[in-house]
C-alpha atoms as a PDB file:
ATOM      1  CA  UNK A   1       0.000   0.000   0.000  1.00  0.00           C
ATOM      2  CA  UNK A   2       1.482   3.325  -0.907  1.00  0.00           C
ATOM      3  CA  UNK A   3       1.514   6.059   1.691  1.00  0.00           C
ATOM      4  CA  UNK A   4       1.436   9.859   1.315  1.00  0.00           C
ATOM      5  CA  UNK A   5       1.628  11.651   4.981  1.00  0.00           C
ATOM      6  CA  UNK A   6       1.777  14.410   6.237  1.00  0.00           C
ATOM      7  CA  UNK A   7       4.792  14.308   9.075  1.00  0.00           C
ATOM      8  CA  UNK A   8       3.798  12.109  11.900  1.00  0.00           C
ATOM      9  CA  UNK A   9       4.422  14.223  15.305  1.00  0.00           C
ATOM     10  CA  UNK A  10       6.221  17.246  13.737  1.00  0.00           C
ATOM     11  CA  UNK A  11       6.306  20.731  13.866  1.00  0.00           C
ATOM     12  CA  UNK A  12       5.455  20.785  10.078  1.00  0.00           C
ATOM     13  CA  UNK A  13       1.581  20.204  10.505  1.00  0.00           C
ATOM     14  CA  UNK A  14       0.955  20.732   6.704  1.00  0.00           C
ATOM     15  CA  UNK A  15      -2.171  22.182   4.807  1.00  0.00           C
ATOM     16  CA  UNK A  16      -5.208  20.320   3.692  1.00  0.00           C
ATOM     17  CA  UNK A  17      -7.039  22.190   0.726  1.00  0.00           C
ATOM     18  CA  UNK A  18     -10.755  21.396   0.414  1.00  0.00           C
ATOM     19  CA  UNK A  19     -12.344  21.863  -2.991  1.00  0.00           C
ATOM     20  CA  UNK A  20     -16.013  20.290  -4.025  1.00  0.00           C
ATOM     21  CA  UNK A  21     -14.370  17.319  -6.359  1.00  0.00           C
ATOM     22  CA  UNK A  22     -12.080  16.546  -3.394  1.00  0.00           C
ATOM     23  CA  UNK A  23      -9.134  17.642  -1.267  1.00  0.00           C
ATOM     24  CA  UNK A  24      -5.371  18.150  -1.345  1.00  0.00           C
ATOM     25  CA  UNK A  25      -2.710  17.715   1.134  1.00  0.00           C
ATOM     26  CA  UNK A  26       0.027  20.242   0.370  1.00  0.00           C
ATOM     27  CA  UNK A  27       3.401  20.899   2.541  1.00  0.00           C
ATOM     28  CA  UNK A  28       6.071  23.420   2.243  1.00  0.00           C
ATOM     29  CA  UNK A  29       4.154  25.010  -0.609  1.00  0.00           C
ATOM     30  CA  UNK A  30       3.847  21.882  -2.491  1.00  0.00           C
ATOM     31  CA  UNK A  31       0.517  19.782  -2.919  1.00  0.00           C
ATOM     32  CA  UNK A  32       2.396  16.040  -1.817  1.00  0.00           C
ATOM     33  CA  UNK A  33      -1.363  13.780  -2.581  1.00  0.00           C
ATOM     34  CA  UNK A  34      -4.599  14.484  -4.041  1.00  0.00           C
ATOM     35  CA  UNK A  35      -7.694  12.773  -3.853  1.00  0.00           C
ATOM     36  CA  UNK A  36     -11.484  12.993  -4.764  1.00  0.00           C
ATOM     37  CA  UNK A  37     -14.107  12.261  -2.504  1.00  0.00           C
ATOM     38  CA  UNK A  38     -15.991   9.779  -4.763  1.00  0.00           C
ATOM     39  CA  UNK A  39     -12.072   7.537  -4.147  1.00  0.00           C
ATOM     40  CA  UNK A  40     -12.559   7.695  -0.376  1.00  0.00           C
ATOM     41  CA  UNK A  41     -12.737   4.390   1.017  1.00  0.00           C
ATOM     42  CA  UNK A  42     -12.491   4.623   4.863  1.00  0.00           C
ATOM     43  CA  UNK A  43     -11.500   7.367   7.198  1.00  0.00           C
ATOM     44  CA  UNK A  44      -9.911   6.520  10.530  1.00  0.00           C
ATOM     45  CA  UNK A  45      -8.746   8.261  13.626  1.00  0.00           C
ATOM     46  CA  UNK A  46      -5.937   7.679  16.249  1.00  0.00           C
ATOM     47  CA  UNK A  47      -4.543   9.206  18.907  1.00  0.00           C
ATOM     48  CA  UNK A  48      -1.234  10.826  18.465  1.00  0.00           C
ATOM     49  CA  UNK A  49       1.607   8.888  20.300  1.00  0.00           C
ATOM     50  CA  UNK A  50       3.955  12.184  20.948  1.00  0.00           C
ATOM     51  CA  UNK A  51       1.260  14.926  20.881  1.00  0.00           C
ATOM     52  CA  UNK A  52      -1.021  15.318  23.355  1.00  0.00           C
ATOM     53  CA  UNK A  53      -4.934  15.705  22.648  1.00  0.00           C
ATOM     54  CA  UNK A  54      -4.348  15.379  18.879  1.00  0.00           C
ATOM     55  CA  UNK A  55      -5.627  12.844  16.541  1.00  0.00           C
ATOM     56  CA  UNK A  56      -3.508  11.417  13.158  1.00  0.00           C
ATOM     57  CA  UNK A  57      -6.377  10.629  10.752  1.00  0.00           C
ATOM     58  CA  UNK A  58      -5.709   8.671   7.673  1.00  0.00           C
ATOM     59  CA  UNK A  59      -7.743   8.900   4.871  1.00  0.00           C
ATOM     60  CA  UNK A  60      -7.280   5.342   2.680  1.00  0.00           C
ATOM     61  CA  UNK A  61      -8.298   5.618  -1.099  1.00  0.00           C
ATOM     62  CA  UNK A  62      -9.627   3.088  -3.798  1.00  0.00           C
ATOM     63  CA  UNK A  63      -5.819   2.230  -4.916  1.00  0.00           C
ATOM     64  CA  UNK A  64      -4.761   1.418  -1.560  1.00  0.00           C
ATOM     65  CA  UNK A  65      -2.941   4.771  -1.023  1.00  0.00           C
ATOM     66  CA  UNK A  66      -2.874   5.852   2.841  1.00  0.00           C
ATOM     67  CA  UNK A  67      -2.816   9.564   3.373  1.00  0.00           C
ATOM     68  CA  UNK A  68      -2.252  10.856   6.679  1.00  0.00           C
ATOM     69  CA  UNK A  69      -3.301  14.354   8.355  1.00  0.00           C
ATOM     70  CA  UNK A  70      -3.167  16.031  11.739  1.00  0.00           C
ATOM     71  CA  UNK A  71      -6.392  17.424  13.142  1.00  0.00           C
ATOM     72  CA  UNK A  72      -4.986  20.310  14.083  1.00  0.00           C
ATOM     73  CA  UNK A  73      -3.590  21.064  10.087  1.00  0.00           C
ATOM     74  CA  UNK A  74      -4.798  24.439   8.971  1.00  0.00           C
ATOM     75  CA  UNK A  75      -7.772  23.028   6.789  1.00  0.00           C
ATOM     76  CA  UNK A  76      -8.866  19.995   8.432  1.00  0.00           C
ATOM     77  CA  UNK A  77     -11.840  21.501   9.953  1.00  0.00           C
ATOM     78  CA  UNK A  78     -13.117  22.156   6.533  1.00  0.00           C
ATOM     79  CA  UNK A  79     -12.223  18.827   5.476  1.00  0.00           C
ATOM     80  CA  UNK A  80     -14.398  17.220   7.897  1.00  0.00           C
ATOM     81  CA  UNK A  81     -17.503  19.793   7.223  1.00  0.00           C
ATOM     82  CA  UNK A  82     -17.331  18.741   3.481  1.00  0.00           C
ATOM     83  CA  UNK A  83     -16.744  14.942   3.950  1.00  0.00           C
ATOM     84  CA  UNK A  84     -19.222  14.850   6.375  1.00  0.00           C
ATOM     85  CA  UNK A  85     -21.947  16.596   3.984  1.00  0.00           C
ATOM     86  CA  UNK A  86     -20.464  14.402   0.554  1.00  0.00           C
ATOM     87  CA  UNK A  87     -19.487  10.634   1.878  1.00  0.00           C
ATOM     88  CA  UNK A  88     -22.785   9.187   3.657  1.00  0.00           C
ATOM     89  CA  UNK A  89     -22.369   8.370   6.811  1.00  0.00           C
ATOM     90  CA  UNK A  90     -19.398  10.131   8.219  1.00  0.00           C
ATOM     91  CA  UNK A  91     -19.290  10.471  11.899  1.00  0.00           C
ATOM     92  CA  UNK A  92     -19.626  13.999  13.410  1.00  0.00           C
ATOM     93  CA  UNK A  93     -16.650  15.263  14.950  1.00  0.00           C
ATOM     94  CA  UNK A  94     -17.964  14.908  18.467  1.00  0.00           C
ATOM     95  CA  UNK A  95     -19.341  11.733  17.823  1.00  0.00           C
ATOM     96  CA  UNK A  96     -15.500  10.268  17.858  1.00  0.00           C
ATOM     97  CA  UNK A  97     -13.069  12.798  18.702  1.00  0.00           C
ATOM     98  CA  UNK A  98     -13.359  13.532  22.514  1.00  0.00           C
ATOM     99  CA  UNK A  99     -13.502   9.861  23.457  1.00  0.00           C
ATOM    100  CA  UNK A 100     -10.136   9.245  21.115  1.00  0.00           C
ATOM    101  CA  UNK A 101      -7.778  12.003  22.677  1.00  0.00           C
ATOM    102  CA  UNK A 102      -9.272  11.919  26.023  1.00  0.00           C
ATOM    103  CA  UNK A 103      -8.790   8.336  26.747  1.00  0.00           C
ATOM    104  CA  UNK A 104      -6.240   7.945  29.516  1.00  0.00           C
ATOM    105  CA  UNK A 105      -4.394   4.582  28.072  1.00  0.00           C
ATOM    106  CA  UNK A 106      -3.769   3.723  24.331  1.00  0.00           C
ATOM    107  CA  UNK A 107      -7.233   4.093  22.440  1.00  0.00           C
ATOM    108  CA  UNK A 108      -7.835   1.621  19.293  1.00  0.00           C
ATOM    109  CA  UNK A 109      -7.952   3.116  16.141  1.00  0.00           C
ATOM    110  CA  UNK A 110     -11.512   4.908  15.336  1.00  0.00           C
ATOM    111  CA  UNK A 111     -13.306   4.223  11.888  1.00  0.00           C
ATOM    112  CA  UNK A 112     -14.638   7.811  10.713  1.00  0.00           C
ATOM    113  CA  UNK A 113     -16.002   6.467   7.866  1.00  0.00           C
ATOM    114  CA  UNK A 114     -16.701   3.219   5.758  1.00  0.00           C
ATOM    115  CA  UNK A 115     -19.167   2.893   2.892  1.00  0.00           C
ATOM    116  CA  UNK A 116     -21.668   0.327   3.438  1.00  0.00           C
ATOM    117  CA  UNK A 117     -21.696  -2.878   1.830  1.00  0.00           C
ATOM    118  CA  UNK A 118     -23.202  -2.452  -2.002  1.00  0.00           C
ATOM    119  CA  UNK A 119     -26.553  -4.450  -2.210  1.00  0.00           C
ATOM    120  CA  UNK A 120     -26.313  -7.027  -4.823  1.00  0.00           C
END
């Protein structure tokens, strides 16, 4: 599985661009991975292991490609508003991220979002 991140734990937290076809994940003034929403295939959340009361989502797309954000990325609010409104059956923010960051031992890894099964 390829993987495009953002840096895990750094002090470069990245951008995340948000446009209607899909977002962008740009760093140092360079877009690094681009997606479109209709590639999304699930959406998870974990805790960050070096920064407190952060969460390291990672958005996994139809080719396998992993690409990883920070919540606290300039953008990622906006990313959440539109995937919540475009990919049925996103979890609100506060339906998952209090619980994840809060948690006082090492939390399991939170599924955001995963399409349901197509009806045959």
């Amino acid at each position: 599985m390829a993987e495009t991140a953002l840096p895990k734990d750094s002090a470069d937290r990245g951008r995340i661009v948000v446009v209607a076809a899909g977002f962008a994940l740009w760093k140092g003034g360079r877009c690094i991975a681009a997606a479109r929403w209709g590639d999304v295939r699930r959406i998870a959340a974990r805790p960050s292991a070096t920064l407190p009361r952060i969460a390291l989502v990672t958005v996994t797309l139809a080719d396998g490609a992993a690409l990883e954000m920070r919540e606290d990325a300039p953008g990622f609010d906006p990313f959440m508003d539109v995937a919540f409104r475009t990919l049925p059956g996103v979890l609100p923010f506060l339906a998952w991220h209090p619980a994840l960051v809060l948690s006082d031992g090492p939390a399991a890894p939170v599924d955001i979002y995963l399409p349901a099964p197509k009806k045959r």
